[in-house]
C-alpha atoms as a PDB file:
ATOM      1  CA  UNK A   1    -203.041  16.960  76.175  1.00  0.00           C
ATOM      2  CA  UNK A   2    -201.916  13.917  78.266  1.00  0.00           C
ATOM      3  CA  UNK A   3    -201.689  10.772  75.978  1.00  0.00           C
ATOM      4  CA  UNK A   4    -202.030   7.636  77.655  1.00  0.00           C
ATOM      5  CA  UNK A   5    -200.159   4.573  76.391  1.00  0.00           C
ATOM      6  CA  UNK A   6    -201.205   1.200  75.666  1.00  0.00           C
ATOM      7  CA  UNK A   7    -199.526  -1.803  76.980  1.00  0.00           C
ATOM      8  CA  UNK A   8    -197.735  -2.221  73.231  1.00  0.00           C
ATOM      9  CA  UNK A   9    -196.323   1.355  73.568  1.00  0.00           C
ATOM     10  CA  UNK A  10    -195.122   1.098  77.054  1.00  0.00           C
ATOM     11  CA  UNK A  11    -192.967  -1.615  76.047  1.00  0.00           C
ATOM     12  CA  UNK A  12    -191.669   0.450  72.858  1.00  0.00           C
ATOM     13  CA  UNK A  13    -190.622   3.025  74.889  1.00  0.00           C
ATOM     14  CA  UNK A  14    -189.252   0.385  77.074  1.00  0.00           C
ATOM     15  CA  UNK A  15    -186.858  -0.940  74.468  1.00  0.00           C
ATOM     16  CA  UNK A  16    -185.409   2.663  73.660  1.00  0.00           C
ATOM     17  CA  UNK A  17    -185.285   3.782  77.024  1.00  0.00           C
ATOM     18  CA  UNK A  18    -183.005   0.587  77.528  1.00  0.00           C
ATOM     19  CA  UNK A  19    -180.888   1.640  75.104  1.00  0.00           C
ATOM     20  CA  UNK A  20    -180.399   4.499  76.548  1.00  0.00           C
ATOM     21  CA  UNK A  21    -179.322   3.048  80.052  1.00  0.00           C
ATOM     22  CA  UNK A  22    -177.050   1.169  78.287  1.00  0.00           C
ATOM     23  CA  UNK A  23    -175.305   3.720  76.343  1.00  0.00           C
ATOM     24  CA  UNK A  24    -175.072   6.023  79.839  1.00  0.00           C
ATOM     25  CA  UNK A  25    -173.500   2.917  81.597  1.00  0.00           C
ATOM     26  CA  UNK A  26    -170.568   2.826  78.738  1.00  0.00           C
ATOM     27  CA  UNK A  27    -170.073   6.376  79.066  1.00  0.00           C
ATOM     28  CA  UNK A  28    -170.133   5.843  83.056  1.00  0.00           C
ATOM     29  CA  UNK A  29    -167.914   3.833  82.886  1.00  0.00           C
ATOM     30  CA  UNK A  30    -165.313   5.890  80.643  1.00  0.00           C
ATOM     31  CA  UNK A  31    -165.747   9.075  82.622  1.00  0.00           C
ATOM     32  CA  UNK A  32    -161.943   9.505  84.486  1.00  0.00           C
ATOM     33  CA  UNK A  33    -159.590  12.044  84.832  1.00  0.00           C
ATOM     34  CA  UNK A  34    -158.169  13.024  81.262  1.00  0.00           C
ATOM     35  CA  UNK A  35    -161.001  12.107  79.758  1.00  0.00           C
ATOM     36  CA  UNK A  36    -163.188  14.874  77.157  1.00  0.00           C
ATOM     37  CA  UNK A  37    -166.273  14.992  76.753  1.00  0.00           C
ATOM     38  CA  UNK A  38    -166.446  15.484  73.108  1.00  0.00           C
ATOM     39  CA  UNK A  39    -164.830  11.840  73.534  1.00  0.00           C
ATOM     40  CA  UNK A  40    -168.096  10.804  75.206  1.00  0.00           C
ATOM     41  CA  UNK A  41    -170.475  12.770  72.904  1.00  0.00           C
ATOM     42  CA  UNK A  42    -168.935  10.756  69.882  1.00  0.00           C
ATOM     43  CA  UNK A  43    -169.062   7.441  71.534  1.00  0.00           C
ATOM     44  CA  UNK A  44    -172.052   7.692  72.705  1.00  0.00           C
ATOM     45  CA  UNK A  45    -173.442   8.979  69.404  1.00  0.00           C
ATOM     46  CA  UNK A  46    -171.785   5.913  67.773  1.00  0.00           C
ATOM     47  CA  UNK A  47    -173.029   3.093  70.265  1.00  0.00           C
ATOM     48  CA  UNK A  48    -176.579   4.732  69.493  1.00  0.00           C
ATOM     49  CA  UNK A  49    -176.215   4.264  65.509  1.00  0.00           C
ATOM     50  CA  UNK A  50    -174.974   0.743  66.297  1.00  0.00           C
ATOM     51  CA  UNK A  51    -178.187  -0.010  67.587  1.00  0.00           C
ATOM     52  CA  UNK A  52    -180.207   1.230  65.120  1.00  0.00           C
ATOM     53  CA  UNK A  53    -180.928   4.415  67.457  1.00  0.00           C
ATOM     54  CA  UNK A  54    -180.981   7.607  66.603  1.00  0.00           C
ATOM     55  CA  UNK A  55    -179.797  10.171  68.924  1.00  0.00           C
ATOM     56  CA  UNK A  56    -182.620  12.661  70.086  1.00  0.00           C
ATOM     57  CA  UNK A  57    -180.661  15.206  71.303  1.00  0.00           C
ATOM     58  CA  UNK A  58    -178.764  16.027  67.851  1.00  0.00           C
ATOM     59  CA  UNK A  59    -180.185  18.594  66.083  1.00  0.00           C
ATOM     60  CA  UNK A  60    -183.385  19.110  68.242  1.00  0.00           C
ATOM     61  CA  UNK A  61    -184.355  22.768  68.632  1.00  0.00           C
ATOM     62  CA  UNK A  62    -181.138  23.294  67.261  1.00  0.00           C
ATOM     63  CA  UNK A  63    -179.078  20.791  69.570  1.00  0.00           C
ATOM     64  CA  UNK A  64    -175.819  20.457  67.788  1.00  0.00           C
ATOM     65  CA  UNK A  65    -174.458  17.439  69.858  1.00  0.00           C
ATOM     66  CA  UNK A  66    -175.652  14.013  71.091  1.00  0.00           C
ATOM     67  CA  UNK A  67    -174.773  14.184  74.172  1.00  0.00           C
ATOM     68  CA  UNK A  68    -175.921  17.178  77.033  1.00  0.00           C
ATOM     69  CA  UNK A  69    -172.536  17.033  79.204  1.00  0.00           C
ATOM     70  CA  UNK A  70    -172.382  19.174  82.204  1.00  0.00           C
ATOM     71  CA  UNK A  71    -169.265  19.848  84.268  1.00  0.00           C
ATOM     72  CA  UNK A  72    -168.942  21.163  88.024  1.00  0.00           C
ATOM     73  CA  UNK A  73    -171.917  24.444  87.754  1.00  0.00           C
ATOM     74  CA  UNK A  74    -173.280  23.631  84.641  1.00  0.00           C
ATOM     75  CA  UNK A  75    -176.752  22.594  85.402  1.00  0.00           C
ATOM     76  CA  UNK A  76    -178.115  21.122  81.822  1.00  0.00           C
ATOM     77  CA  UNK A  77    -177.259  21.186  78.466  1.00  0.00           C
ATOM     78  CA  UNK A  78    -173.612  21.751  78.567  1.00  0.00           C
ATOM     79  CA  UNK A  79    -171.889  21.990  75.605  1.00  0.00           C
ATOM     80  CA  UNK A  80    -169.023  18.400  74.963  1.00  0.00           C
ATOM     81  CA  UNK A  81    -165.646  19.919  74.637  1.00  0.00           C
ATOM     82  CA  UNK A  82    -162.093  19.019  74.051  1.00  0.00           C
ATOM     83  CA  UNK A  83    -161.535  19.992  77.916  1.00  0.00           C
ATOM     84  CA  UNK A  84    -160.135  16.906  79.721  1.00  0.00           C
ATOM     85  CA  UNK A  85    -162.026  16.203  82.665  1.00  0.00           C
ATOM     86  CA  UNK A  86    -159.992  16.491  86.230  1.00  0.00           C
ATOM     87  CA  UNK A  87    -159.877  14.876  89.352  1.00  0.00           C
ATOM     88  CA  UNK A  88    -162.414  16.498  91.671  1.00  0.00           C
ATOM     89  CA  UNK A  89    -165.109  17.284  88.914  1.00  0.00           C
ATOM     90  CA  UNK A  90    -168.771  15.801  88.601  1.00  0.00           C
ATOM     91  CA  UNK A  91    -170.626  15.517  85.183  1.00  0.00           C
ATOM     92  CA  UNK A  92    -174.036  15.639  84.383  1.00  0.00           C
ATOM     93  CA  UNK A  93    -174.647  12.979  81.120  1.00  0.00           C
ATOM     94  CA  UNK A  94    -178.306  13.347  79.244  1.00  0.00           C
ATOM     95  CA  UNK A  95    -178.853  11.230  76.707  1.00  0.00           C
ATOM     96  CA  UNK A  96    -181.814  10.359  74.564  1.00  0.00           C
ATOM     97  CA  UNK A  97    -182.455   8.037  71.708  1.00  0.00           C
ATOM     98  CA  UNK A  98    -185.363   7.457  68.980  1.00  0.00           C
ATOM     99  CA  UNK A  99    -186.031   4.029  68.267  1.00  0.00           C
ATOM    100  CA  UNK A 100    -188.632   2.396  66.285  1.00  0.00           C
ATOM    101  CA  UNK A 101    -190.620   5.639  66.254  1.00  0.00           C
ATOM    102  CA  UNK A 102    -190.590   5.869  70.573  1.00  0.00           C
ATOM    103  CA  UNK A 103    -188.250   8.106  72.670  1.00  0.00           C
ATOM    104  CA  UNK A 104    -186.162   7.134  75.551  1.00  0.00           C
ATOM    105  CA  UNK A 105    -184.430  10.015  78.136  1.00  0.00           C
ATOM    106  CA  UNK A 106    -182.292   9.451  81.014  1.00  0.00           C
ATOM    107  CA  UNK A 107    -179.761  11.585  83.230  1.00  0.00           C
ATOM    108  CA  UNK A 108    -177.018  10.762  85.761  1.00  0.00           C
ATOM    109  CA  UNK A 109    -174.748  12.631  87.464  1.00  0.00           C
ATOM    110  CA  UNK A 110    -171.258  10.625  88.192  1.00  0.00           C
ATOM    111  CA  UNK A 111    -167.631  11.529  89.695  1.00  0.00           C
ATOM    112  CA  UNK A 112    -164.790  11.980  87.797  1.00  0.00           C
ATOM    113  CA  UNK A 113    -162.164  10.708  90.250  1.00  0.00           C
ATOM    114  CA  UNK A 114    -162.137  11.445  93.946  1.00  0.00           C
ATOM    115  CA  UNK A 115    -164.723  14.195  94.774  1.00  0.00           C
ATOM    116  CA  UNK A 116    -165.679  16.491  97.977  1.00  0.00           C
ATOM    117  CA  UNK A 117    -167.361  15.797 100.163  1.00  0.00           C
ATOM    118  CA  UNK A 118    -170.197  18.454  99.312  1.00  0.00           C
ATOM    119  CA  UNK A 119    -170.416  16.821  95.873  1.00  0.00           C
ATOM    120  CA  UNK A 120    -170.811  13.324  96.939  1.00  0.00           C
ATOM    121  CA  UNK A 121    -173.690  13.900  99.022  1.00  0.00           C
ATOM    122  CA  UNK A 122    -175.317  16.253  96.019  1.00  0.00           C
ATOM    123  CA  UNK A 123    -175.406  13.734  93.746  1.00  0.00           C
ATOM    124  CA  UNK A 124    -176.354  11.381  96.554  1.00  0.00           C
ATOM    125  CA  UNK A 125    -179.431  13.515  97.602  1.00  0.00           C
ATOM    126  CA  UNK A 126    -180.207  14.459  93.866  1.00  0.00           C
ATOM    127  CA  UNK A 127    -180.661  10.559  92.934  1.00  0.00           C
ATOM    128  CA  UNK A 128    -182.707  10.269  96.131  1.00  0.00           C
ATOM    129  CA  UNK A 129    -185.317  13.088  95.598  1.00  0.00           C
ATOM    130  CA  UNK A 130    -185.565  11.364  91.865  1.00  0.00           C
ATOM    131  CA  UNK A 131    -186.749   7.960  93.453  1.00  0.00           C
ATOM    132  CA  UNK A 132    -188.966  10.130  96.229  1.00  0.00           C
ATOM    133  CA  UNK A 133    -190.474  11.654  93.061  1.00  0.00           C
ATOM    134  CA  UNK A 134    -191.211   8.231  91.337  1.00  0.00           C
ATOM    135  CA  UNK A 135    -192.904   7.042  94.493  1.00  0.00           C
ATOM    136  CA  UNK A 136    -195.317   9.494  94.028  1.00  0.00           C
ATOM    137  CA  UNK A 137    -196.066   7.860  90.171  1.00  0.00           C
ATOM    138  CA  UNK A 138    -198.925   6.106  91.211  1.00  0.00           C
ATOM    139  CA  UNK A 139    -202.875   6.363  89.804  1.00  0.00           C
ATOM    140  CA  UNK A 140    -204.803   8.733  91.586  1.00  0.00           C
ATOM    141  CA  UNK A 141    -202.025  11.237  92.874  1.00  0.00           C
ATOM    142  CA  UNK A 142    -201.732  14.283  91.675  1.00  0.00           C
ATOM    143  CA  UNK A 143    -199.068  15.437  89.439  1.00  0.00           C
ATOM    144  CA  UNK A 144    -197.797  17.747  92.077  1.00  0.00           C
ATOM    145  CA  UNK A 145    -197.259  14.922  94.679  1.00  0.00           C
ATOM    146  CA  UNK A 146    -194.335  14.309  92.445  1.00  0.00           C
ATOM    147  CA  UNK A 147    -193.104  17.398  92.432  1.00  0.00           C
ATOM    148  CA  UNK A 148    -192.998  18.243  96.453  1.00  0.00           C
ATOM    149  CA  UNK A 149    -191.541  14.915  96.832  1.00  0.00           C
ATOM    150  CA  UNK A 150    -188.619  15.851  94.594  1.00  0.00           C
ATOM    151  CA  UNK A 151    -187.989  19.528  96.863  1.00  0.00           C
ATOM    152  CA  UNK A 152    -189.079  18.166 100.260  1.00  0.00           C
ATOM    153  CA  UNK A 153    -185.816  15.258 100.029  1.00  0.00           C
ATOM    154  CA  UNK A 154    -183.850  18.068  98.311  1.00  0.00           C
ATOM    155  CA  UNK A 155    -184.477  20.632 100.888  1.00  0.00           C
ATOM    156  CA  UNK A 156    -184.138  18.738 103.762  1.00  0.00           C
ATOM    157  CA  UNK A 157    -180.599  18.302 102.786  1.00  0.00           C
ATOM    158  CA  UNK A 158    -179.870  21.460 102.682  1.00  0.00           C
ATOM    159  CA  UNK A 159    -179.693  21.711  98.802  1.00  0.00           C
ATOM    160  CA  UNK A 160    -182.120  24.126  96.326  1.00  0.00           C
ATOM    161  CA  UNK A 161    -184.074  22.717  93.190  1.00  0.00           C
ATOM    162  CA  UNK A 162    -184.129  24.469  90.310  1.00  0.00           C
ATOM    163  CA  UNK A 163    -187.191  25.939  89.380  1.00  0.00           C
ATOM    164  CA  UNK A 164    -186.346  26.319  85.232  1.00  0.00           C
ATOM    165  CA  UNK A 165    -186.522  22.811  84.169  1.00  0.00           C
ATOM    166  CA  UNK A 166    -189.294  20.991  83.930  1.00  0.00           C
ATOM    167  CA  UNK A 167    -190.344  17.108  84.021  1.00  0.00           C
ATOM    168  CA  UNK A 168    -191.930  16.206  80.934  1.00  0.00           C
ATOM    169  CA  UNK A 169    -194.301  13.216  79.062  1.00  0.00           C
ATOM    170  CA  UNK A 170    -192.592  11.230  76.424  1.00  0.00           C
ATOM    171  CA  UNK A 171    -193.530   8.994  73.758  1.00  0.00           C
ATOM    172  CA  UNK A 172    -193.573   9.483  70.416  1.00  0.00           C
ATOM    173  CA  UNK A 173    -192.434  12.944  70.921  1.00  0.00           C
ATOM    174  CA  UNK A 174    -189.629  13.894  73.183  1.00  0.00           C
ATOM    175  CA  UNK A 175    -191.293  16.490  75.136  1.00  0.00           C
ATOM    176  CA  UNK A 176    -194.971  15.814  75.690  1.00  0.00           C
ATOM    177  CA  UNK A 177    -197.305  17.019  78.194  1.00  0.00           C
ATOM    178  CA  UNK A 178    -197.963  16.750  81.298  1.00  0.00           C
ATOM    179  CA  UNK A 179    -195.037  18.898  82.685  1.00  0.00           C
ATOM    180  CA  UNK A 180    -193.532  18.328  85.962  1.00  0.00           C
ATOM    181  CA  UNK A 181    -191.831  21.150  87.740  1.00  0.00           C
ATOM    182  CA  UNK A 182    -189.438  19.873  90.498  1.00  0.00           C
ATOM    183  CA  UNK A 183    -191.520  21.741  93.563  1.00  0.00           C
ATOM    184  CA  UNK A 184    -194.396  22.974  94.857  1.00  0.00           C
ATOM    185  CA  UNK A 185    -197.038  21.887  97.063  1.00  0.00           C
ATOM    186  CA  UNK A 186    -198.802  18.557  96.970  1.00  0.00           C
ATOM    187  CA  UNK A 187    -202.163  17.822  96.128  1.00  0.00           C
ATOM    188  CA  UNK A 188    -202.634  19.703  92.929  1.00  0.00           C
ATOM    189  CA  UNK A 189    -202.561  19.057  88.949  1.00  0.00           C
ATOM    190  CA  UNK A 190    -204.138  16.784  87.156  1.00  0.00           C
ATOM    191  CA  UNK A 191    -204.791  13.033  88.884  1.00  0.00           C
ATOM    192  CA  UNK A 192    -201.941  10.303  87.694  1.00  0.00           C
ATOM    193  CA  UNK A 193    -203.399   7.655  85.481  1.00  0.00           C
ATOM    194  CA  UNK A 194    -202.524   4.132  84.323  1.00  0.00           C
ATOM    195  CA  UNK A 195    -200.851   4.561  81.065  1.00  0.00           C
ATOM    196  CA  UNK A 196    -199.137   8.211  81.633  1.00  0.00           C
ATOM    197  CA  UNK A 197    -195.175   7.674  81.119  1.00  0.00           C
ATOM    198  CA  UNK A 198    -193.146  10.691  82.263  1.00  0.00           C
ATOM    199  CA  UNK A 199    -189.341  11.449  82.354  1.00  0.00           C
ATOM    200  CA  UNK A 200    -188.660  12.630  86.000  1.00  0.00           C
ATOM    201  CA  UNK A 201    -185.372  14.625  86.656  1.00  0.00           C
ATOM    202  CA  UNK A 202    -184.714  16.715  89.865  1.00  0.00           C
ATOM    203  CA  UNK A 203    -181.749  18.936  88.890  1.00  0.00           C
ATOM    204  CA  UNK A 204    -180.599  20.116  92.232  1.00  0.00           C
ATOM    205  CA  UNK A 205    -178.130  22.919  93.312  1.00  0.00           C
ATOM    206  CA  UNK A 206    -175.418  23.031  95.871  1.00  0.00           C
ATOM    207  CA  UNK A 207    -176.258  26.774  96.501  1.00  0.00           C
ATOM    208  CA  UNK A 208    -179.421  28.603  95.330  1.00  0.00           C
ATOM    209  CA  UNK A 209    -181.864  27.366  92.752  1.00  0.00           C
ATOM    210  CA  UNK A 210    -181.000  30.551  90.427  1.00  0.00           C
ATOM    211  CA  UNK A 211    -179.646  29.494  86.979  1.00  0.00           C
ATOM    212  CA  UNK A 212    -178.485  31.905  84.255  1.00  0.00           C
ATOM    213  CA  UNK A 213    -177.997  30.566  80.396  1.00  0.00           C
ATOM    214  CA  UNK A 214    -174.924  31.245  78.840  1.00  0.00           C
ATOM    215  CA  UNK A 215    -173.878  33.009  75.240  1.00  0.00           C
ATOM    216  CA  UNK A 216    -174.062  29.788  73.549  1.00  0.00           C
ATOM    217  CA  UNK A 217    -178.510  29.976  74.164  1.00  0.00           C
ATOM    218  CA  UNK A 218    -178.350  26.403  75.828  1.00  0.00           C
ATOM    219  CA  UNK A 219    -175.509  25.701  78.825  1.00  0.00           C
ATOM    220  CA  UNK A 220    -177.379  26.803  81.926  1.00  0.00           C
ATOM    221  CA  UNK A 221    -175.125  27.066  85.196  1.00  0.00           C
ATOM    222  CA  UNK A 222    -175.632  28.265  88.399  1.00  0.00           C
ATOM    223  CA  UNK A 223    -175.957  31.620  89.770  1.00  0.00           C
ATOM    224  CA  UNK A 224    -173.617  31.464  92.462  1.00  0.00           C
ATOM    225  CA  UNK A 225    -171.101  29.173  91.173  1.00  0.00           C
ATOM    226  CA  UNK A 226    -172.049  26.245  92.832  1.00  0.00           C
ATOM    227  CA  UNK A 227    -172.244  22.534  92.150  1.00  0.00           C
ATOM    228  CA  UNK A 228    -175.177  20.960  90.420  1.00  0.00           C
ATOM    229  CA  UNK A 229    -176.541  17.533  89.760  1.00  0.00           C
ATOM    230  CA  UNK A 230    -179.314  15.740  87.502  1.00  0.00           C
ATOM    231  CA  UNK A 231    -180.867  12.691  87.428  1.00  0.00           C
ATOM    232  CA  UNK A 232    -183.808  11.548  85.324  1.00  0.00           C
ATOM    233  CA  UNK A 233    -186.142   8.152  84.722  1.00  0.00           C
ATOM    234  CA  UNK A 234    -188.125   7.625  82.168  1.00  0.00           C
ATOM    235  CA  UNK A 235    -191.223   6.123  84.117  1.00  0.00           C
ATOM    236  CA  UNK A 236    -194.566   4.114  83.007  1.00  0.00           C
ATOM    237  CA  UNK A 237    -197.419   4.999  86.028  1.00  0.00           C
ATOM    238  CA  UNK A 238    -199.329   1.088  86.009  1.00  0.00           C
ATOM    239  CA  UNK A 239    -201.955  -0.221  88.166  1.00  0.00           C
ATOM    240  CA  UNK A 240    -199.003  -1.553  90.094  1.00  0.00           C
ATOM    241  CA  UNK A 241    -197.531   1.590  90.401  1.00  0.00           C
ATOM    242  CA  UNK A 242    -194.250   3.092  88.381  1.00  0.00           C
ATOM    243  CA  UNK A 243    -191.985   1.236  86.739  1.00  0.00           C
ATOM    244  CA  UNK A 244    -188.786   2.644  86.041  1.00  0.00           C
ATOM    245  CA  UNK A 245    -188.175   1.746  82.280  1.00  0.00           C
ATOM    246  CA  UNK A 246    -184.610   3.851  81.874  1.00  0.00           C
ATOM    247  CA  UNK A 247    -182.293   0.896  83.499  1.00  0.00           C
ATOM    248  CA  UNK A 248    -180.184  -1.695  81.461  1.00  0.00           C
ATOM    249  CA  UNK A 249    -183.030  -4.188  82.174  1.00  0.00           C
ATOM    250  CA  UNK A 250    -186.172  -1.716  81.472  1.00  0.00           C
ATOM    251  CA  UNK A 251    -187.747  -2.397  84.839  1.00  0.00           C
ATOM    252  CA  UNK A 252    -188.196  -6.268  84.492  1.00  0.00           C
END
């Protein structure tokens, strides 16, 4: 069941969404070569706490970190190691946060050092099918106008979506309906509503869209080997249209 917001929630889920940008632009801005990313799982963790937030990730379904960190082929929810990171790689950071009884989620992919070129222009295509997604978020689309958005910008790249993951409500749960694959043909699904807030997040592949999961039950990676990158927005659909509410100023 889809559960529409009021204009008091929205700006709940506003607040911890913010925190969340903010804690992702710290961690942003500490990713280098030499740096682990159990080092980033602890600070952002900490910066979370400081807030009064608590960090969704930890302990959900098992979850025992704060921080999803995923290196090079890992596609989502990687594992933060000792590892230092090295010149070359690119990291996927997901981080979410409950505050004040709301959720906020939010994904970026970012360089550590000088990358390829085949990586710069994944993660630039990956942030691009996010925002061709979100301009989709608007009453009386369909839910799957999102989601051929996403793989049509993807695609025409030359890249692969994966087909796993899933888009996903949020609220006062983490993971609420409606879900949002990242492709498939527009014009289908339920009709987009004033009041629906949705976490959008393309994860897109270098190679093919085939993922595997590894030993540990949660770091998925690639089939082939190749590079992946994730983005995600926590979005509010309004009569206006979306508004992104996962950025250091919560879409004002």
């Amino acid at each position: 069941m889809v559960i529409l917001k009021s204009p008091s929630e929205i700006e709940k889920i506003r607040r911890s969404n913010v925190i969340v940008a903010e804690i992702l632009e710290v961690l942003r801005q500490k990713t280098e070569p030499g740096t682990d990313t159990l080092t980033l799982d602890k600070i952002a963790e900490e910066l979370a706490l400081s807030k009064k937030a608590k960090p969704a990730f930890k302990g959900y379904r098992g979850y025992p970190y704060s921080l999803c960190a995923s290196v090079n082929q890992q596609v989502v929810h990687g594992f933060p190691t000792k590892r230092p990171l090295e010149e070359g790689d690119i990291l996927s950071m997901d981080f979410g946060v409950l505050y004040r009884g709301y959720y906020g989620d939010s994904a970026i992919t970012v360089p550590v050092g000088k990358v390829s070129e085949v990586a710069q222009r994944l993660m630039k295509t990956t942030e691009a099918a996010l925002f061709s997604g979100i301009e989709q978020a608007t009453p009386e689309k369909r839910l799957s106008d999102i989601s051929h958005a996403i793989q049509s910008r993807a695609e025409n790249d030359g890249f692969s979506v994966v087909r796993r993951f899933v888009g996903h409500g949020i609220g006062k749960a983490l993971h609420e309906d409606p879900q949002i694959p990242n492709y498939g043909q527009p014009g289908v699904g339920i009709r987009l509503k004033p009041g629906m807030v949705v976490a959008i997040e393309p994860m897109v592949n270098a190679g093919g869209y085939e993922v595997k999961t590894l030993e540990d039950g949660w770091t998925t990676v690639t089939q082939d080997g190749s590079l992946s990158a994730h983005f995600e927005h926590t979005v509010a659909i309004t009569e206006d249209g979306p508004v992104i509410l996962s950025t250091t100023d919560g879409g004002a």
